[in-house]
Protein backbone atom coordinates (compact mmCIF):
# COMPACT_ATOMS: atom_id res chain seq x y z
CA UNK A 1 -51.51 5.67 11.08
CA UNK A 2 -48.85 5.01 13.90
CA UNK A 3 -49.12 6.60 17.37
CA UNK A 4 -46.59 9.75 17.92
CA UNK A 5 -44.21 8.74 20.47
CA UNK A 6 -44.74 10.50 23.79
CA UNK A 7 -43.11 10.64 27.39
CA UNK A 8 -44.43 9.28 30.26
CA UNK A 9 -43.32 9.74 34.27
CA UNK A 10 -43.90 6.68 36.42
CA UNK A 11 -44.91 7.42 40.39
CA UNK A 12 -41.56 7.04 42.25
CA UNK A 13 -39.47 6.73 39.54
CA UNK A 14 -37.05 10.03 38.22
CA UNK A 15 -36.40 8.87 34.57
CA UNK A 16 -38.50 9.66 31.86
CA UNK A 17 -40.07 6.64 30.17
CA UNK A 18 -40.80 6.83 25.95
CA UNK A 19 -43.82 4.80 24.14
CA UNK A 20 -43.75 4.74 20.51
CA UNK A 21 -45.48 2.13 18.41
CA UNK A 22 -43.13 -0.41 15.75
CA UNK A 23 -44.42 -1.38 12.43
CA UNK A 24 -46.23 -4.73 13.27
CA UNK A 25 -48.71 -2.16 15.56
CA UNK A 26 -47.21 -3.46 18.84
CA UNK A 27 -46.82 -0.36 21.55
CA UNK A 28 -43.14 -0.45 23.15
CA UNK A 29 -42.56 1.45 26.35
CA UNK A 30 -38.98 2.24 27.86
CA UNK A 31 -37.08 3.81 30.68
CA UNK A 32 -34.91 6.55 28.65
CA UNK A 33 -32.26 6.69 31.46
CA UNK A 34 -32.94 10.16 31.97
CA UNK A 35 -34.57 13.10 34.11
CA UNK A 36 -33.73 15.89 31.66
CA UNK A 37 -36.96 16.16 29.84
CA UNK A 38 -35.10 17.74 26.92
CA UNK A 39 -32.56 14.49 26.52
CA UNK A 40 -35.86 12.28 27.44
CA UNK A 41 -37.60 13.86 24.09
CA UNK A 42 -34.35 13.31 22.12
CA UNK A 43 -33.35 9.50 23.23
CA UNK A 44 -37.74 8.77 22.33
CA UNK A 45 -37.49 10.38 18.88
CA UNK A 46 -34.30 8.25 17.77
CA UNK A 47 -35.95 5.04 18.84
CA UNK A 48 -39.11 6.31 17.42
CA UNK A 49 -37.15 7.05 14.25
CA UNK A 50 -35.34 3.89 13.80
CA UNK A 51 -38.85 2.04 14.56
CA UNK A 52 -40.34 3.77 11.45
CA UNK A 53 -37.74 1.97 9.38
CA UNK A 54 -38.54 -1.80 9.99
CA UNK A 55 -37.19 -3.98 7.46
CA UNK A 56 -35.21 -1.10 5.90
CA UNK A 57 -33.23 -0.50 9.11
CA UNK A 58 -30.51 -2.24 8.05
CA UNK A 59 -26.63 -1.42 10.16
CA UNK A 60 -25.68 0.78 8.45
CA UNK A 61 -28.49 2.67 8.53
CA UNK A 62 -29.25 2.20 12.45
CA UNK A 63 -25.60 3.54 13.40
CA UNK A 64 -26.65 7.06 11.07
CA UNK A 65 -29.71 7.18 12.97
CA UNK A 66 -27.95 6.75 16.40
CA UNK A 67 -25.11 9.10 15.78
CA UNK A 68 -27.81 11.67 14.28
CA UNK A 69 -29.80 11.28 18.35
CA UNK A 70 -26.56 11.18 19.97
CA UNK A 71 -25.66 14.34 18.70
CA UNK A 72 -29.54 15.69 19.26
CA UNK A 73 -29.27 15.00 23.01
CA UNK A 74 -25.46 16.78 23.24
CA UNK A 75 -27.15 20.00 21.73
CA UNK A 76 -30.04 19.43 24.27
CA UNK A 77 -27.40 20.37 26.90
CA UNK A 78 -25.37 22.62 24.95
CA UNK A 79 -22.74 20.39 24.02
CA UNK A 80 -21.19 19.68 20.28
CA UNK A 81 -20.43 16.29 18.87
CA UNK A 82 -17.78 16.16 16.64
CA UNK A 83 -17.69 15.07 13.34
CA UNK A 84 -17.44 14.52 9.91
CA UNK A 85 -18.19 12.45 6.69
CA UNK A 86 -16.28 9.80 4.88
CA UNK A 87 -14.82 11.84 2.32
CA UNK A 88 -14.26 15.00 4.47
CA UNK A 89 -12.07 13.25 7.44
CA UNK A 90 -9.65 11.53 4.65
CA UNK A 91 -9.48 14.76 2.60
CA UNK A 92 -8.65 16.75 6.20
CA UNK A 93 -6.39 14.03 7.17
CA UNK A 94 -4.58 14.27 4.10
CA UNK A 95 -3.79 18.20 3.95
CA UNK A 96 -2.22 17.29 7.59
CA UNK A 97 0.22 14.36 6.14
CA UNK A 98 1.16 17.24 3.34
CA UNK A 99 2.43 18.81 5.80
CA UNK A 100 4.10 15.86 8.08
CA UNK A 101 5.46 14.17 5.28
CA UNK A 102 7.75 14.18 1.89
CA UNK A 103 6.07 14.74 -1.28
CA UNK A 104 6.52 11.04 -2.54
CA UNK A 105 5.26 10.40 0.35
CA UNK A 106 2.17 12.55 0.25
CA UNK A 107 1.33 10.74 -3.27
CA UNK A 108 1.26 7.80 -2.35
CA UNK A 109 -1.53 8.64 0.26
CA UNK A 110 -3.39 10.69 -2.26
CA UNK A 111 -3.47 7.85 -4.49
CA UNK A 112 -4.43 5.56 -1.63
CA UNK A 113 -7.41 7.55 -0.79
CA UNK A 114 -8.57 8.55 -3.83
CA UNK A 115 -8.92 4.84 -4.76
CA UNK A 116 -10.95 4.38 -1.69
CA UNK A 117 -13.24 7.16 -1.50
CA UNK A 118 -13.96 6.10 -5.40
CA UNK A 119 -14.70 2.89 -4.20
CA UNK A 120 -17.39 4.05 -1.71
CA UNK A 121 -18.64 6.92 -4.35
CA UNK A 122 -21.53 8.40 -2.90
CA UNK A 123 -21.30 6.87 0.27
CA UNK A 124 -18.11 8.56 1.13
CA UNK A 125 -21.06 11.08 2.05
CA UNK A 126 -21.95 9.26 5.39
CA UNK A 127 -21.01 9.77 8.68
CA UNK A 128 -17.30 8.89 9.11
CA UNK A 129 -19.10 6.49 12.30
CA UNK A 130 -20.94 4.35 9.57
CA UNK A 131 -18.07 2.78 8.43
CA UNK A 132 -17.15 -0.63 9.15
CA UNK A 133 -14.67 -2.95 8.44
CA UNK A 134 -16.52 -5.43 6.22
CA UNK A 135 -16.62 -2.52 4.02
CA UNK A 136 -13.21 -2.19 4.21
CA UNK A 137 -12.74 -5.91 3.65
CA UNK A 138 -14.74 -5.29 0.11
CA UNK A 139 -12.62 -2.39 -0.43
CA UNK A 140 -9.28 -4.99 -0.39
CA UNK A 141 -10.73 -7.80 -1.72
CA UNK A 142 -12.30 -5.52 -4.84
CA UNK A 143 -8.90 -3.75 -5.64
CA UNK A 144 -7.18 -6.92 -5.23
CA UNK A 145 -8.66 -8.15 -8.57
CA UNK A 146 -6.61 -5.20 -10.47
CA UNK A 147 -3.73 -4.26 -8.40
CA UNK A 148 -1.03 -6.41 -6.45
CA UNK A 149 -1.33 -7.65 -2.67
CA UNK A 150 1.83 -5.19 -2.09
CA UNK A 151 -0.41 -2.20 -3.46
CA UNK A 152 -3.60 -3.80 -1.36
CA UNK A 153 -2.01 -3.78 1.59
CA UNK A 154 -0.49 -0.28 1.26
CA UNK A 155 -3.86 1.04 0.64
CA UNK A 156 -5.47 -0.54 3.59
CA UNK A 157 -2.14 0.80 5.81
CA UNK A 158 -2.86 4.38 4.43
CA UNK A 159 -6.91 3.91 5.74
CA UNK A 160 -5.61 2.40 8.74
CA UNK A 161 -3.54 5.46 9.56
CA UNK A 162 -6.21 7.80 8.73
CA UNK A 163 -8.84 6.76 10.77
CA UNK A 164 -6.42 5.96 13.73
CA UNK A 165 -6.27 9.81 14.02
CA UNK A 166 -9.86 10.13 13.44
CA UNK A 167 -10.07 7.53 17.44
CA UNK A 168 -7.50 10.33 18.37
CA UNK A 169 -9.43 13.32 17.27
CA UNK A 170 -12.44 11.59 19.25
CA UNK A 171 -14.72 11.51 16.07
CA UNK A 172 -14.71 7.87 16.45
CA UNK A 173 -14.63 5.04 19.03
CA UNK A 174 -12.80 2.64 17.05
CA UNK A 175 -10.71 2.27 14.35
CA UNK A 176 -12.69 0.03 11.88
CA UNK A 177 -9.41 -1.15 9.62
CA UNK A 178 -7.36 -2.22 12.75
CA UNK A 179 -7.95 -5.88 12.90
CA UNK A 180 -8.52 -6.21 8.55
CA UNK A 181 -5.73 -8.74 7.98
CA UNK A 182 -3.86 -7.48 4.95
CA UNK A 183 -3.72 -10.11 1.77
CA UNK A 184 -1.08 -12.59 1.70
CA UNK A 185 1.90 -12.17 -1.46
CA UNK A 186 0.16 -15.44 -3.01
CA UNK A 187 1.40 -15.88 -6.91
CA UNK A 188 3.38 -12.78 -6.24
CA UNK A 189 7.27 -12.78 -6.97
CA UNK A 190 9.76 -11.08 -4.68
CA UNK A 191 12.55 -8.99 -5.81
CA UNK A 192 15.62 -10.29 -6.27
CA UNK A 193 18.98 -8.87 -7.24
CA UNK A 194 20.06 -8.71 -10.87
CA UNK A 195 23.13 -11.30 -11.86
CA UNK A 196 26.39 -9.65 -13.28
CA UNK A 197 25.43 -10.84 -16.98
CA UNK A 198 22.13 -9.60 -16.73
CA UNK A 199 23.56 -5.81 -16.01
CA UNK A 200 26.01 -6.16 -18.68
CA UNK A 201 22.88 -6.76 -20.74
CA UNK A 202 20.96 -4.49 -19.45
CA UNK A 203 23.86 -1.55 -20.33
CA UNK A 204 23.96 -3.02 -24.04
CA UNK A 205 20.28 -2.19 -24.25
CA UNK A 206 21.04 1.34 -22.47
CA UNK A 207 23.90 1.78 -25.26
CA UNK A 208 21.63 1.06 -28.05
CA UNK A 209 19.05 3.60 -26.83
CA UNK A 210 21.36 6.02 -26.21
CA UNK A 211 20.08 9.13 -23.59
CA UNK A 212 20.88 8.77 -19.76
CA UNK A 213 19.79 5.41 -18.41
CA UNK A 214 23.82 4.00 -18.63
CA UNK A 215 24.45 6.62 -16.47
CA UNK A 216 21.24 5.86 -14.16
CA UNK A 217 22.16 2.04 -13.61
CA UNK A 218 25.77 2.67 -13.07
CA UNK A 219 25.04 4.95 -10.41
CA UNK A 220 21.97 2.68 -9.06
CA UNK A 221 24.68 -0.19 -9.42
CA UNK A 222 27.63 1.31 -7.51
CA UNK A 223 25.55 3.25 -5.10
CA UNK A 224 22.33 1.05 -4.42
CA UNK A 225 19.95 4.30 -4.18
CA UNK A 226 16.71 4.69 -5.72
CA UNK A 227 15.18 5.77 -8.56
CA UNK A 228 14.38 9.24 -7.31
CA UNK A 229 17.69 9.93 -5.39
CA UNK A 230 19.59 8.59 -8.81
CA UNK A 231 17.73 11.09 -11.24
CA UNK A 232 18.06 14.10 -9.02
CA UNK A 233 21.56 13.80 -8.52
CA UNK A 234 23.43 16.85 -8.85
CA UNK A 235 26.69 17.95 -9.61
CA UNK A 236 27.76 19.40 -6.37
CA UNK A 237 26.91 15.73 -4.85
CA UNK A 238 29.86 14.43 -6.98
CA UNK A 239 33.50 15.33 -6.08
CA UNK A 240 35.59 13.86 -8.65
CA UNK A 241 38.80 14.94 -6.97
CA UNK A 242 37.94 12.89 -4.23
CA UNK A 243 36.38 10.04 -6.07
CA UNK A 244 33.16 10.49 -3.93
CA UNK A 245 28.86 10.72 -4.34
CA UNK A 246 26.88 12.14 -1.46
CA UNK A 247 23.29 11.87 -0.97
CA UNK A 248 20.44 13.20 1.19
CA UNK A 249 17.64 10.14 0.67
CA UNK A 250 14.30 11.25 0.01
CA UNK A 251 12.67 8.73 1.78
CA UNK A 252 14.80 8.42 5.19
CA UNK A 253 16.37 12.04 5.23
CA UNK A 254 19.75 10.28 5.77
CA UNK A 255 23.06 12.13 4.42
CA UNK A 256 25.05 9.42 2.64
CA UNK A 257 28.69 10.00 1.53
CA UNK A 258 30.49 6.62 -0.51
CA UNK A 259 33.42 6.30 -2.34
CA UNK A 260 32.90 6.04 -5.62
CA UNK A 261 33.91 2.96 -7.70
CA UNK A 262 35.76 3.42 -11.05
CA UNK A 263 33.43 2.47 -13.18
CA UNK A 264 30.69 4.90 -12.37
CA UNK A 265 33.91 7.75 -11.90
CA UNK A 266 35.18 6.84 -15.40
CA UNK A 267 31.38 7.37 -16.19
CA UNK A 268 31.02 10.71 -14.86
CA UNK A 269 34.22 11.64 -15.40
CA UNK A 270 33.21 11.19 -19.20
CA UNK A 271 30.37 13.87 -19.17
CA UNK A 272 30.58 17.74 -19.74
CA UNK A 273 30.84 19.91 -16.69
CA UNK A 274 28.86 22.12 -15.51
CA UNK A 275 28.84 25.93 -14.78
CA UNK A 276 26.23 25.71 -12.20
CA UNK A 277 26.95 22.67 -8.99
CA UNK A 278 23.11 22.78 -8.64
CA UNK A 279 22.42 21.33 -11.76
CA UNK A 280 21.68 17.62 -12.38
CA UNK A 281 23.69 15.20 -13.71
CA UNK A 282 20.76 13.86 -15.41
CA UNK A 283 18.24 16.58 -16.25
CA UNK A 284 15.66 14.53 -18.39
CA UNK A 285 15.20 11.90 -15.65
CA UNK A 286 15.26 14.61 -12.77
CA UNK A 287 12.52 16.32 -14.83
CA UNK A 288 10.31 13.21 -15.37
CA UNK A 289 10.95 11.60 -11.93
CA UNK A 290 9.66 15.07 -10.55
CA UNK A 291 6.10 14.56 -12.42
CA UNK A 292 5.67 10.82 -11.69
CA UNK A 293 9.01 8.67 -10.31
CA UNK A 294 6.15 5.32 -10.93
CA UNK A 295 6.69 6.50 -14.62
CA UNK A 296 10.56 6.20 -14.92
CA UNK A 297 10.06 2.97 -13.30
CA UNK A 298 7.62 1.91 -16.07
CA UNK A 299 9.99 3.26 -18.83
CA UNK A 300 12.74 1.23 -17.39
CA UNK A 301 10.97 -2.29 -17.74
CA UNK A 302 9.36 -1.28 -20.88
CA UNK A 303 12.91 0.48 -22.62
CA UNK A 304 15.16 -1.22 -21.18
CA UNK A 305 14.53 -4.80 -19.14
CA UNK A 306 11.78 -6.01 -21.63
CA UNK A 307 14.15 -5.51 -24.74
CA UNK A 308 17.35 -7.31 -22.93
CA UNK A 309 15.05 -10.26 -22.99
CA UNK A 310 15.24 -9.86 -18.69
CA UNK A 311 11.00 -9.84 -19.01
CA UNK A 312 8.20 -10.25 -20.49
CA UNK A 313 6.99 -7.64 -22.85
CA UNK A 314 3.55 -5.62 -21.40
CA UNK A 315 0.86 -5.47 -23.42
CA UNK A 316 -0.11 -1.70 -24.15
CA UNK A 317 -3.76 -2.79 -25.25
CA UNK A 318 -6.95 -3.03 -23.20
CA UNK A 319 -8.13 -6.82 -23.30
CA UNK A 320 -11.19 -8.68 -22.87
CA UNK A 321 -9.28 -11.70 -21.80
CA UNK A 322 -7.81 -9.92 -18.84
CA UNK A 323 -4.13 -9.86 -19.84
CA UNK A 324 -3.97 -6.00 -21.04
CA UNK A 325 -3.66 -3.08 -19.56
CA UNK A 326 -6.85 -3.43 -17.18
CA UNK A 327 -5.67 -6.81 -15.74
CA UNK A 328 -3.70 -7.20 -12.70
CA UNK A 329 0.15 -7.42 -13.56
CA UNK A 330 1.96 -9.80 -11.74
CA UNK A 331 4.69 -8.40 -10.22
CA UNK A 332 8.20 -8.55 -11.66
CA UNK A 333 11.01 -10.63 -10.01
CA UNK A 334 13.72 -7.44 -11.03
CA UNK A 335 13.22 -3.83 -11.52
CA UNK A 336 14.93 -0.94 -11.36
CA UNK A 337 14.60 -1.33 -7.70
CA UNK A 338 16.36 -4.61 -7.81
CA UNK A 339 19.97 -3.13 -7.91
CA UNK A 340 19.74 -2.48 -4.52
CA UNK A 341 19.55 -5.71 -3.58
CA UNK A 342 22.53 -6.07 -5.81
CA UNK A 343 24.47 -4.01 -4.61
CA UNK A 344 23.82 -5.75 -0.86
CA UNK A 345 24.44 -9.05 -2.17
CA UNK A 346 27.29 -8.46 -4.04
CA UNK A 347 28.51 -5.82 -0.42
CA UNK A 348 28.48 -9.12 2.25
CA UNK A 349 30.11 -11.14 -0.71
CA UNK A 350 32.66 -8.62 -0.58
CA UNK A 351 32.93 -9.31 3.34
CA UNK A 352 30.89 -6.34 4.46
CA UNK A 353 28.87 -5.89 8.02
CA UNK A 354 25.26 -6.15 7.79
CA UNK A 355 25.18 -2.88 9.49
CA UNK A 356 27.38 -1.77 6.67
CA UNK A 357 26.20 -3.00 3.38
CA UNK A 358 22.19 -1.53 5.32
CA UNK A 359 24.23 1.85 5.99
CA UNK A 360 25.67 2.09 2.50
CA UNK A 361 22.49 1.57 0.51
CA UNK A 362 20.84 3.89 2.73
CA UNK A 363 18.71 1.75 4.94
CA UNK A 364 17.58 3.51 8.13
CA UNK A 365 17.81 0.92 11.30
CA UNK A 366 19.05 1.18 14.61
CA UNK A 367 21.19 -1.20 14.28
CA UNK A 368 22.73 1.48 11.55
CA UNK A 369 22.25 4.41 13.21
CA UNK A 370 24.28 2.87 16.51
CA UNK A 371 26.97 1.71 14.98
CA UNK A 372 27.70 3.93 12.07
CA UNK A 373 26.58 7.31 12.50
CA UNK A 374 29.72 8.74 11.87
CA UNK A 375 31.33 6.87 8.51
CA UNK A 376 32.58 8.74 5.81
CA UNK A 377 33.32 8.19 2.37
CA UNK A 378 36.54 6.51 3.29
CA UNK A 379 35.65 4.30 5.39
CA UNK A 380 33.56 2.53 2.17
CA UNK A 381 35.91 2.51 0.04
CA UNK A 382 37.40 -0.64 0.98
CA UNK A 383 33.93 -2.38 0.40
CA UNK A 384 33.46 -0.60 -2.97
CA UNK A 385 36.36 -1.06 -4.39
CA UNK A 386 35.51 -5.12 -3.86
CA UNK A 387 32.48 -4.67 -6.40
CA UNK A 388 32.60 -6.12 -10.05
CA UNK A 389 32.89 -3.96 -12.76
CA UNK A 390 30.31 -4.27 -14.86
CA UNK A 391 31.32 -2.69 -17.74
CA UNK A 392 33.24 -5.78 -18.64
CA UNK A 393 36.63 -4.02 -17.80
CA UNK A 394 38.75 -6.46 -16.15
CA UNK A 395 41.99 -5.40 -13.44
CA UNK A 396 39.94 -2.60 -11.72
CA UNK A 397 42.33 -0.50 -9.93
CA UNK A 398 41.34 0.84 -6.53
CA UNK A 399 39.80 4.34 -6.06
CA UNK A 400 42.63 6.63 -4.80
């Protein structure tokens, strides 16, 4: 039976010394840097503790015991330590981003930490201390067999972030995700901006489905904003008379006023009015873009890229040979995403700034911000009226 660890005074000397006994029967005696009998009891029954554990002491399970006996010799003197598990610091953390941050935004770190705390499972339990960064290095390397480097790397910015406030909240020294290198875009492709035939087929596909997506590219195509901004357009962002679109981005906050180029005003021109300016132009989109926008953007390669022949069709089955639905998809080289880098190329073709074509497609720099806080619509119009029409039409005449 081991010895009970006990504290011992030394002639001359003020600390408090602790013997306790390790598992191979040899008696260990030590200076417990303290006079406070009360702290002296607490620092001797960690190390007596952690001695009990021998083989099974393993990191992990040392840093639990030493956080536990820090926090026994702060209530020795009246003093708190705080903290807080795994799962309860992200889940705290992320009812404080709801509040920081746009809804999209919010998502994204929901989805971020759920696939991390799932990850951990029942560790998520443990003391938000225990966690290190060759967990964390599991964590990316693990969801880097299903997901793409981009997604990776977003979740390991979202963990970074979170315990970043945990250092500043002073539950933790360190932040264990600051040095994890994020994963390289090996085998990955990078977006690239749609040709002028591949639109036109894209449109033919849109045609033969019928619904609103010709209305969603044109206005993606002439106005280079994103999928969520494009579905929730509404109709007191569009003055006809003035052949102009307005937007206030969702992801920047930025109000945005272009002049509009004929084909997308012949477009819109085209559809029934409305009684009511708050009401979208296209209300099936705005409706599914406000469960899920990841969804429209699925629908659109599925409906409408894979069927123009622009990529591969996406297997809808679960496979044991990796290429189905559980497999990591390889990232496409266009998207619905992609006509905004269409819309910049085809912008500094057209002779356009930098600063410009960035402010135009909604881009929020300082470079932007200095030198073109106060454009209007007009002063784009020279630079849209430039564009290609992609409806095939050919002698586009400028926007009055």
């Amino acid at each position: 039976m081991p010895i009970m660890a006990s504290l011992h005074r030394q002639p001359g000397k003020p600390n408090w010394f602790c013997a306790y006994t390790t598992p191979d029967g040899v008696r260990r005696f030590r200076s417990t840097q303290t006079s406070d009998k009360k702290q002296a009891w607490q620092v001797c029954n960690t190390w007596a503790k952690a001695s009990t554990l021998g083989g099974k002491l393993t990191p992990e399970r040392a840093r639990e015991v030493i956080a536990a006996g820090v926090a026994d010799v702060l209530m020795a003197t009246g003093q708190t330590l705080p903290s807080a598990t795994i799962r309860a610091w992200f889940k705290r953390w992320l009812e404080f981003k709801e509040v920081e941050n746009e809804q999209r935004t919010h998502e994204r770190y929901e989805l971020s930490v759920r696939r991390f705390l799932n990850y951990l499972g029942s560790k998520a339990d443990r003391d938000l201390t225990t966690l290190t960064a060759d967990e964390l290095i599991r964590f990316r390397d693990e969801t880097a067999k299903s997901l793409s480097a981009t997604s990776c790397n977003m979740d390991l910015k979202v963990i970074r972030a979170c315990l970043g406030s945990a250092v500043r909240q002073d539950l933790i020294e360190k932040n264990a995700a600051k040095n994890v290198a994020v994963l390289k875009q090996r085998g990955e492709h990078k977006r690239r901006a749609f040709t002028l035939a591949e639109i036109q087929k894209v449109l033919t596909v849109c045609d033969e489905r019928g619904g609103e997506w010709r209305g969603l590219v044109l206005t993606a195509v002439y106005t280079g904003q994103r999928l969520g901004d494009v579905a929730r357009l509404t109709w007191q962002q569009v003055d006809l008379s003035k052949r102009q679109v307005s937007f206030v981005t969702e992801k920047t906050g930025k109000r945005l006023s272009l002049s509009m180029a004929k084909p997308l005003f012949d477009f819109l021109e085209s559809l029934p009015s409305s009684d009511d300016p708050k009401d979208f132009v296209f209300p099936h989109a705005a409706a599914a873009v406000e469960k899920r926008t990841g969804t429209m953007s699925t629908k659109f390669y599925d409906e409408i890229l894979a069927p123009a022949g622009l990529v591969p069709v996406r297997s809808k089955q679960r496979a044991d040979d990796g290429k189905g639905r559980a497999a990591r998809r390889t990232q496409s080289e266009i998207s619905f995403h992609s006509f905004r880098h269409t819309l910049t190329t085809w912008l500094k073709s057209a002779g356009a700034s930098n600063a410009l074509a960035q402010m135009i497609i909604g881009h929020d720099s300082e470079v932007v911000s200095r030198g073109y806080t106060h454009l209007s619509a007009d002063d784009t119009m020279d630079s849209i009226n430039k564009l290609p029409d992609v409806t095939g039409k050919k002698n586009q005449p400028k926007a009055g």
